[in-house]
PDB file of N, CA and C in Angstrom:
ATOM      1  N   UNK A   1    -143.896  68.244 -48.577  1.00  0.00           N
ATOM      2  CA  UNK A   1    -144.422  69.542 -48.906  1.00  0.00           C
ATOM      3  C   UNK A   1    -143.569  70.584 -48.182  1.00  0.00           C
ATOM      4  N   UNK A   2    -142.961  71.493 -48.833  1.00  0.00           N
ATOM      5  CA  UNK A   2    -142.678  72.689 -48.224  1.00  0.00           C
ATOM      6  C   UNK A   2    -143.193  73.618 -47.824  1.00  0.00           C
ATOM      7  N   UNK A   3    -142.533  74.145 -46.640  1.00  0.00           N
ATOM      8  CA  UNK A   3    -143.379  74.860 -45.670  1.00  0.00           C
ATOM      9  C   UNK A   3    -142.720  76.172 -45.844  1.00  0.00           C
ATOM     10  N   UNK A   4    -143.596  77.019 -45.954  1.00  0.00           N
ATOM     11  CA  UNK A   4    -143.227  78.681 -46.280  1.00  0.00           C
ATOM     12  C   UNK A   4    -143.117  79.536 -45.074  1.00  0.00           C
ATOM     13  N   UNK A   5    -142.477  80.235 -44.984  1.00  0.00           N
ATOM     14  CA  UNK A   5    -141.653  80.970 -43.542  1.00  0.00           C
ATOM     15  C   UNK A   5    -143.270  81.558 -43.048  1.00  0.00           C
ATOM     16  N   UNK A   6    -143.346  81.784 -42.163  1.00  0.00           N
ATOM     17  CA  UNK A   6    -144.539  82.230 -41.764  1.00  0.00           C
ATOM     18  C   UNK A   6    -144.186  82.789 -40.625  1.00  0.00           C
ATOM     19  N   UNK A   7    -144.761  84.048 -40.020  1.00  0.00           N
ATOM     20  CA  UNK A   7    -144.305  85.025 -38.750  1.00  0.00           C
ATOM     21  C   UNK A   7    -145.679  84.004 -37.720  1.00  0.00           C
ATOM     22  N   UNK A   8    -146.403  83.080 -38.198  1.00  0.00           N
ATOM     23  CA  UNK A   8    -147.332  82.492 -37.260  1.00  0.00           C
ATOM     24  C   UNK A   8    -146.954  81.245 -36.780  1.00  0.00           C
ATOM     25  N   UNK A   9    -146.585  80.898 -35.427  1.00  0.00           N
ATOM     26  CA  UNK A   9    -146.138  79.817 -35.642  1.00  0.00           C
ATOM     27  C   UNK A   9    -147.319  78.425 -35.622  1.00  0.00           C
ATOM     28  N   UNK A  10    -146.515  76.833 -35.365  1.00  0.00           N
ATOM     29  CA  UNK A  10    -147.650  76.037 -35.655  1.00  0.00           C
ATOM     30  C   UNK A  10    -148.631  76.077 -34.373  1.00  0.00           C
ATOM     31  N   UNK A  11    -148.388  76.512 -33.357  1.00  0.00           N
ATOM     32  CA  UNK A  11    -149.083  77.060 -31.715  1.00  0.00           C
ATOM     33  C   UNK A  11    -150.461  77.756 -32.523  1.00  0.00           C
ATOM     34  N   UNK A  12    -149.905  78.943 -32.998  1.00  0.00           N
ATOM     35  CA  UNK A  12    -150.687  79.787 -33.521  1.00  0.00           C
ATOM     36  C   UNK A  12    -151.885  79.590 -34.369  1.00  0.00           C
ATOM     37  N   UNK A  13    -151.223  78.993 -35.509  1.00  0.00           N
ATOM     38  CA  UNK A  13    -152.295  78.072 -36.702  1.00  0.00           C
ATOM     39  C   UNK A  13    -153.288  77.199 -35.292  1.00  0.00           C
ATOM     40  N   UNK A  14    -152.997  76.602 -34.360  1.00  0.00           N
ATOM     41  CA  UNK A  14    -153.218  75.465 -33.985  1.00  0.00           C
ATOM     42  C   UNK A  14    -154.310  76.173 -33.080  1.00  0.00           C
ATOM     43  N   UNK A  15    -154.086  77.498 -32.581  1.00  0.00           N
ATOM     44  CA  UNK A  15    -154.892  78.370 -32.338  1.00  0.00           C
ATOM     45  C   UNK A  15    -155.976  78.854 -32.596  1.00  0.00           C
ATOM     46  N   UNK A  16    -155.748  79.295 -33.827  1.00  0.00           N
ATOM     47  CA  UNK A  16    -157.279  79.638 -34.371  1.00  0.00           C
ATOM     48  C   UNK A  16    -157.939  78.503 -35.245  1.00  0.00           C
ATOM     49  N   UNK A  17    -157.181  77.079 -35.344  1.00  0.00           N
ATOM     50  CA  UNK A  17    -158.009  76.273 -35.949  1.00  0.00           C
ATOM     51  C   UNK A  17    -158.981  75.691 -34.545  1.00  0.00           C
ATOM     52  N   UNK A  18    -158.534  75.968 -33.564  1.00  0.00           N
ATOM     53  CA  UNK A  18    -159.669  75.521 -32.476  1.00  0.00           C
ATOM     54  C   UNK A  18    -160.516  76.498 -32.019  1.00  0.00           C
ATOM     55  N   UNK A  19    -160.275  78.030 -32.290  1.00  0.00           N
ATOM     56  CA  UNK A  19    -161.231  78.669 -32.205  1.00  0.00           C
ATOM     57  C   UNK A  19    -162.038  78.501 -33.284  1.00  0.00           C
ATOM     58  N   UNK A  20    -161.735  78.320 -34.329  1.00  0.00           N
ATOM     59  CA  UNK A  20    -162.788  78.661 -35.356  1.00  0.00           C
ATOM     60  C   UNK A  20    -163.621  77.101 -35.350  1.00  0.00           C
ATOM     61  N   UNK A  21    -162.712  76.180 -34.608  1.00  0.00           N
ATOM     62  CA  UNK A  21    -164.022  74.667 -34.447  1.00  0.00           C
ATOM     63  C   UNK A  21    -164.724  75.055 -33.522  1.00  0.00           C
ATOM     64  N   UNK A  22    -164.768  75.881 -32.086  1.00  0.00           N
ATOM     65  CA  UNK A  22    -165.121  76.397 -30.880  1.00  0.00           C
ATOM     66  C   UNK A  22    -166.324  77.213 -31.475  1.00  0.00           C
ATOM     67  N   UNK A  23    -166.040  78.392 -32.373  1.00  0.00           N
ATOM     68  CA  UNK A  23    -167.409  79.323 -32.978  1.00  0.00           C
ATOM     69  C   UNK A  23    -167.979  78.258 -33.980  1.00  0.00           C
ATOM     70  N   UNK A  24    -167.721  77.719 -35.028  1.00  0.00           N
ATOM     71  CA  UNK A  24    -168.438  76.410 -35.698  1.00  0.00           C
ATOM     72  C   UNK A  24    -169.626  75.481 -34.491  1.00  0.00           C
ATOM     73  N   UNK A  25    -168.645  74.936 -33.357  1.00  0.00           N
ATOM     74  CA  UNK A  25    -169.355  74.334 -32.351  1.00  0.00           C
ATOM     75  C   UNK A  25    -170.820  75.072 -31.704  1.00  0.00           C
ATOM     76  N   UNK A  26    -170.479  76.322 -31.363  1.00  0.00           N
ATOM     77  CA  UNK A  26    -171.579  77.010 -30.860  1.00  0.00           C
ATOM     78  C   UNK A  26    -172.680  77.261 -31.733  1.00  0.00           C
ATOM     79  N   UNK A  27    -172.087  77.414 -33.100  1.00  0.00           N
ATOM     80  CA  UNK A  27    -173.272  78.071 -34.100  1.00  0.00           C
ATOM     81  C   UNK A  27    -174.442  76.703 -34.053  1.00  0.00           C
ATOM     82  N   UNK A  28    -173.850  75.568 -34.219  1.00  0.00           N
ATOM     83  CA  UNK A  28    -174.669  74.297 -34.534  1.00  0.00           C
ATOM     84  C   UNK A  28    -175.414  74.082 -33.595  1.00  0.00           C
ATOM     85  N   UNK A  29    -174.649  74.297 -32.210  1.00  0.00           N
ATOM     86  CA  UNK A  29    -175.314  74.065 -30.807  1.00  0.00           C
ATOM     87  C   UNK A  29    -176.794  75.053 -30.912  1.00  0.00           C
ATOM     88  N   UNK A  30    -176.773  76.226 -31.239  1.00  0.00           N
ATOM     89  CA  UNK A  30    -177.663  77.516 -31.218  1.00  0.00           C
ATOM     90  C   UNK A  30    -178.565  77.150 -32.320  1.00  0.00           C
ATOM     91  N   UNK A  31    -178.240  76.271 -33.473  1.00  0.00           N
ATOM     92  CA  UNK A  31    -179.423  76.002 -34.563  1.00  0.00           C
ATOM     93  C   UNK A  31    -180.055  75.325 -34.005  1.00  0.00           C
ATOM     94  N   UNK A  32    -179.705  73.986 -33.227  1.00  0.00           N
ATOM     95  CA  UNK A  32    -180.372  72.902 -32.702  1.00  0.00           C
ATOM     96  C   UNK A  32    -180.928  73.101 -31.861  1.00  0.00           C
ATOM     97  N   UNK A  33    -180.795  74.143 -30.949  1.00  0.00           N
ATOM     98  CA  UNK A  33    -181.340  74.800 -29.846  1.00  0.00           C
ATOM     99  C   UNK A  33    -183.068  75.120 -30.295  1.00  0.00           C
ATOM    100  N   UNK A  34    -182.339  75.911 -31.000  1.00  0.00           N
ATOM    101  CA  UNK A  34    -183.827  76.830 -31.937  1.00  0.00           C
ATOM    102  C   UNK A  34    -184.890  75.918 -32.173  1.00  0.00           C
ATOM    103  N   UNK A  35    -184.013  74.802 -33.030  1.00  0.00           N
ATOM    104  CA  UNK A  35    -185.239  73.807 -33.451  1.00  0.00           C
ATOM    105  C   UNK A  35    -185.491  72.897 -32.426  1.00  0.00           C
ATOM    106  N   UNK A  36    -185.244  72.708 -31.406  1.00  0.00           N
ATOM    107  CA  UNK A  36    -185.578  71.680 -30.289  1.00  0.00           C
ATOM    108  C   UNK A  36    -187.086  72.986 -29.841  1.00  0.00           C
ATOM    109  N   UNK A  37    -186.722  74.275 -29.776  1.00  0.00           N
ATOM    110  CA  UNK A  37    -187.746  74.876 -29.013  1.00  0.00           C
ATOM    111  C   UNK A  37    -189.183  75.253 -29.987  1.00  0.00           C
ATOM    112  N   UNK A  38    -188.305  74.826 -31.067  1.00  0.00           N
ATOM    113  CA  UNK A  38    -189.909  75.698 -32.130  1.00  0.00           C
ATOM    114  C   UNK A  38    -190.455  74.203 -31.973  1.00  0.00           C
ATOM    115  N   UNK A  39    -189.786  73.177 -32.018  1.00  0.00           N
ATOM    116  CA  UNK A  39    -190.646  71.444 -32.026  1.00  0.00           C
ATOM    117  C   UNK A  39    -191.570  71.502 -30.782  1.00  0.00           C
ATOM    118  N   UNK A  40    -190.733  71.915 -29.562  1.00  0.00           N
ATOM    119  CA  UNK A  40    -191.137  71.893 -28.721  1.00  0.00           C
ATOM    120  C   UNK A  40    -192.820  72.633 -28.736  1.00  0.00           C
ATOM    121  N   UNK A  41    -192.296  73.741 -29.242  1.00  0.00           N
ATOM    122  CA  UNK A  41    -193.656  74.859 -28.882  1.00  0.00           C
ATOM    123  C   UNK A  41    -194.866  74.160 -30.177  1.00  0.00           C
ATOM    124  N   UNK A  42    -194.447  73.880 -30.823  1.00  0.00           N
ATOM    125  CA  UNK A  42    -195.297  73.400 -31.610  1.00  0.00           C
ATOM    126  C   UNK A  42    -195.839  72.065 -31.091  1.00  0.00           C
ATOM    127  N   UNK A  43    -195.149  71.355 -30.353  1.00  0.00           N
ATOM    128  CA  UNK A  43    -195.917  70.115 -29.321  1.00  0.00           C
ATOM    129  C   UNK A  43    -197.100  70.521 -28.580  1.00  0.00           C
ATOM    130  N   UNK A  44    -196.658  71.761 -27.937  1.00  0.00           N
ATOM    131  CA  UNK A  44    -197.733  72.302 -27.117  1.00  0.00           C
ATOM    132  C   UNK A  44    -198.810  72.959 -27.807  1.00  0.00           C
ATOM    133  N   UNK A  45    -198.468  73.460 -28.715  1.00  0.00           N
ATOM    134  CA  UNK A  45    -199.752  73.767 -29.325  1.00  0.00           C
ATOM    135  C   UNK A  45    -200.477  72.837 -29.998  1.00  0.00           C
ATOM    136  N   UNK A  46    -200.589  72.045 -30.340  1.00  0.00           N
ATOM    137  CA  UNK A  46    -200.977  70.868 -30.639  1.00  0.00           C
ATOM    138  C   UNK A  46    -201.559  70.296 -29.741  1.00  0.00           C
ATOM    139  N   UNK A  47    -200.761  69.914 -28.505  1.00  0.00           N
ATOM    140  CA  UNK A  47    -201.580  69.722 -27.180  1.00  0.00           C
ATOM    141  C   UNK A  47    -202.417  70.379 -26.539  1.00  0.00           C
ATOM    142  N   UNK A  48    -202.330  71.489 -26.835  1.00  0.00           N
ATOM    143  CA  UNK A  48    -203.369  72.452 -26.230  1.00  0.00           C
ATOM    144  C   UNK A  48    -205.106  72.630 -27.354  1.00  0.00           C
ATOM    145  N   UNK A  49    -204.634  72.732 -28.413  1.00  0.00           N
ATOM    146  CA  UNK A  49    -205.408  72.201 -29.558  1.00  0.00           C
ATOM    147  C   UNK A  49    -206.206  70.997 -29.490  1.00  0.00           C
ATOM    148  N   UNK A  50    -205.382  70.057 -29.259  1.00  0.00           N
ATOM    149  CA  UNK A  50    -205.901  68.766 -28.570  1.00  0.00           C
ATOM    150  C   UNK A  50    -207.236  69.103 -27.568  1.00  0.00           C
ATOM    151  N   UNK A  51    -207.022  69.538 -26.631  1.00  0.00           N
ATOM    152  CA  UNK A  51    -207.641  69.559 -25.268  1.00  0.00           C
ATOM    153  C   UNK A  51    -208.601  70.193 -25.375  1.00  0.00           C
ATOM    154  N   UNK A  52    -208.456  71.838 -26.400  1.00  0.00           N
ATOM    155  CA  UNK A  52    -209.048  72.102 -26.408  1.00  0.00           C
ATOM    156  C   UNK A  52    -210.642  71.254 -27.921  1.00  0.00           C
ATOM    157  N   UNK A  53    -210.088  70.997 -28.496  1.00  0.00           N
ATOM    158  CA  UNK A  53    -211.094  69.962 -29.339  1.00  0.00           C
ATOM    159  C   UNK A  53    -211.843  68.779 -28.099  1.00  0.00           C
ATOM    160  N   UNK A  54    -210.961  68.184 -27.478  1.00  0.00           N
ATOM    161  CA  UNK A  54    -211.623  67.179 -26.341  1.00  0.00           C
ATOM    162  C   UNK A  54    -212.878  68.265 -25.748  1.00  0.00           C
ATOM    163  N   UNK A  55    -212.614  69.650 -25.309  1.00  0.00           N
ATOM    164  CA  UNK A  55    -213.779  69.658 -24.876  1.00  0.00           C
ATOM    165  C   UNK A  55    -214.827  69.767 -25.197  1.00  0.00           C
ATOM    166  N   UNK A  56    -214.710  70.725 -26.300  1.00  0.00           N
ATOM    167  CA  UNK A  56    -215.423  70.689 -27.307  1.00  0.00           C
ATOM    168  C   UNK A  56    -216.193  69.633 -27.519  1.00  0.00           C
ATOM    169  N   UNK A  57    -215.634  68.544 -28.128  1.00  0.00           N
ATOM    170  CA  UNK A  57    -216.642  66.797 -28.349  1.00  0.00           C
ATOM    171  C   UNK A  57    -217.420  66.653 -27.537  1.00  0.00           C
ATOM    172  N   UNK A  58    -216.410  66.670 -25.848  1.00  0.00           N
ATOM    173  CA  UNK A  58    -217.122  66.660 -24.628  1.00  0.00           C
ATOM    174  C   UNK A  58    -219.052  67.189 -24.233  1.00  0.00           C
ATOM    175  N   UNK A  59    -218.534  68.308 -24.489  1.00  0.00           N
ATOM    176  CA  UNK A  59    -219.763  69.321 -24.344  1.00  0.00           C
ATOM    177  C   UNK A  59    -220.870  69.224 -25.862  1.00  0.00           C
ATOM    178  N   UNK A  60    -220.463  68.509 -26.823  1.00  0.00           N
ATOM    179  CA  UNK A  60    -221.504  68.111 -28.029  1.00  0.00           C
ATOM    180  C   UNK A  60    -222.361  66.964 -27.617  1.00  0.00           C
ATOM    181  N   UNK A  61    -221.217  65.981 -27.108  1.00  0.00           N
ATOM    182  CA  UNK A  61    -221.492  64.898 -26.621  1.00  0.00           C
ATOM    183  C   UNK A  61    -222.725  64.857 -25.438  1.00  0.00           C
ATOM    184  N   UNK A  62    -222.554  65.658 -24.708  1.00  0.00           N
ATOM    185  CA  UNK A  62    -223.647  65.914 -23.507  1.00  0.00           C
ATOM    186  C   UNK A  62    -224.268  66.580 -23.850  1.00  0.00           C
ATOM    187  N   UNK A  63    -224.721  67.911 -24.816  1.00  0.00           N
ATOM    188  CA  UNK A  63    -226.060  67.939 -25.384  1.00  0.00           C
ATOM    189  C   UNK A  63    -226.763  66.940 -26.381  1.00  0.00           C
ATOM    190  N   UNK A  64    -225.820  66.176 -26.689  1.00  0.00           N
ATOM    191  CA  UNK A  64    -226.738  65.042 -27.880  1.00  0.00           C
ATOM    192  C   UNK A  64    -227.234  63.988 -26.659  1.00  0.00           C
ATOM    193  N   UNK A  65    -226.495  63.865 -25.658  1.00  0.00           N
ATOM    194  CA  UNK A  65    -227.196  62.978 -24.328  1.00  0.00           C
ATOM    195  C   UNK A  65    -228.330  63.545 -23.726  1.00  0.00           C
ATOM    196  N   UNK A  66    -228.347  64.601 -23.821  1.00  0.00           N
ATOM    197  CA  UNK A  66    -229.385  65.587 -22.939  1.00  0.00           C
ATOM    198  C   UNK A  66    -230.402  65.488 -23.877  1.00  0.00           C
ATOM    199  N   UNK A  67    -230.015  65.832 -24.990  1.00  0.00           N
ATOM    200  CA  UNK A  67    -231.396  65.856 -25.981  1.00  0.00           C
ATOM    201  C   UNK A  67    -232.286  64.736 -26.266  1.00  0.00           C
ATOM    202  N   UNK A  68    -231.405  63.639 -25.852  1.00  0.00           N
ATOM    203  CA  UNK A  68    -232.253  62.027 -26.130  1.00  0.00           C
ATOM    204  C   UNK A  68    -232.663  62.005 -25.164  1.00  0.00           C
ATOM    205  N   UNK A  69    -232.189  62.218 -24.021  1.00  0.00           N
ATOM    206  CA  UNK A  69    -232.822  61.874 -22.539  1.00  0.00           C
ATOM    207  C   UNK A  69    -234.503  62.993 -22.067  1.00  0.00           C
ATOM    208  N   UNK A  70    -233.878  63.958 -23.164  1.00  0.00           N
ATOM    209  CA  UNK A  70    -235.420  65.199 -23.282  1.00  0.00           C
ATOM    210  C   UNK A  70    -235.084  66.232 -21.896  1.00  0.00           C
ATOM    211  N   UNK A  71    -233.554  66.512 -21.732  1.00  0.00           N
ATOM    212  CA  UNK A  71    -233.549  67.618 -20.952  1.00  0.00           C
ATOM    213  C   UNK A  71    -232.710  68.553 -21.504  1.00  0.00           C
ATOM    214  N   UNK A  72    -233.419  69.457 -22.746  1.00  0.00           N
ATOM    215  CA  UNK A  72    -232.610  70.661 -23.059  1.00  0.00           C
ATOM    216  C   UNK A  72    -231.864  71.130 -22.380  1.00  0.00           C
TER     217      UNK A  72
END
């Protein structure tokens, strides 16, 4: 293949093909980021959801005990 005169040399090309893998690299890094933290936050809410339903049961649970035992 012939190569056409170019004022850039192959340094140059060789240049911005690693910057532009370098900004490529970061962008992917910053998506995955995002979604590690929305998974994340959505764990916790879920867990917190959780806990908060446990007490909930909790506290049904001990008036349906209280009520058989006959102490409103």
């Amino acid at each position: 293949m012939a190569r056409v005169n170019s004022k850039y040399s192959d340094n140059d090309e060789n240049a911005v093909a690693v910057a532009v893998a370098v900004v490529v690299a970061v962008a992917v890094a910053a998506v995955v980021d995002v979604a590690t933290k929305e998974e994340e936050e959505e764990e916790e809410e879920e867990e917190e959801y959780n806990n908060i339903e446990n007490e909930f049961n909790k506290g049904i649970a001990m008036k349906i005990s209280q009520a058989f035992a006959g102490k409103n």
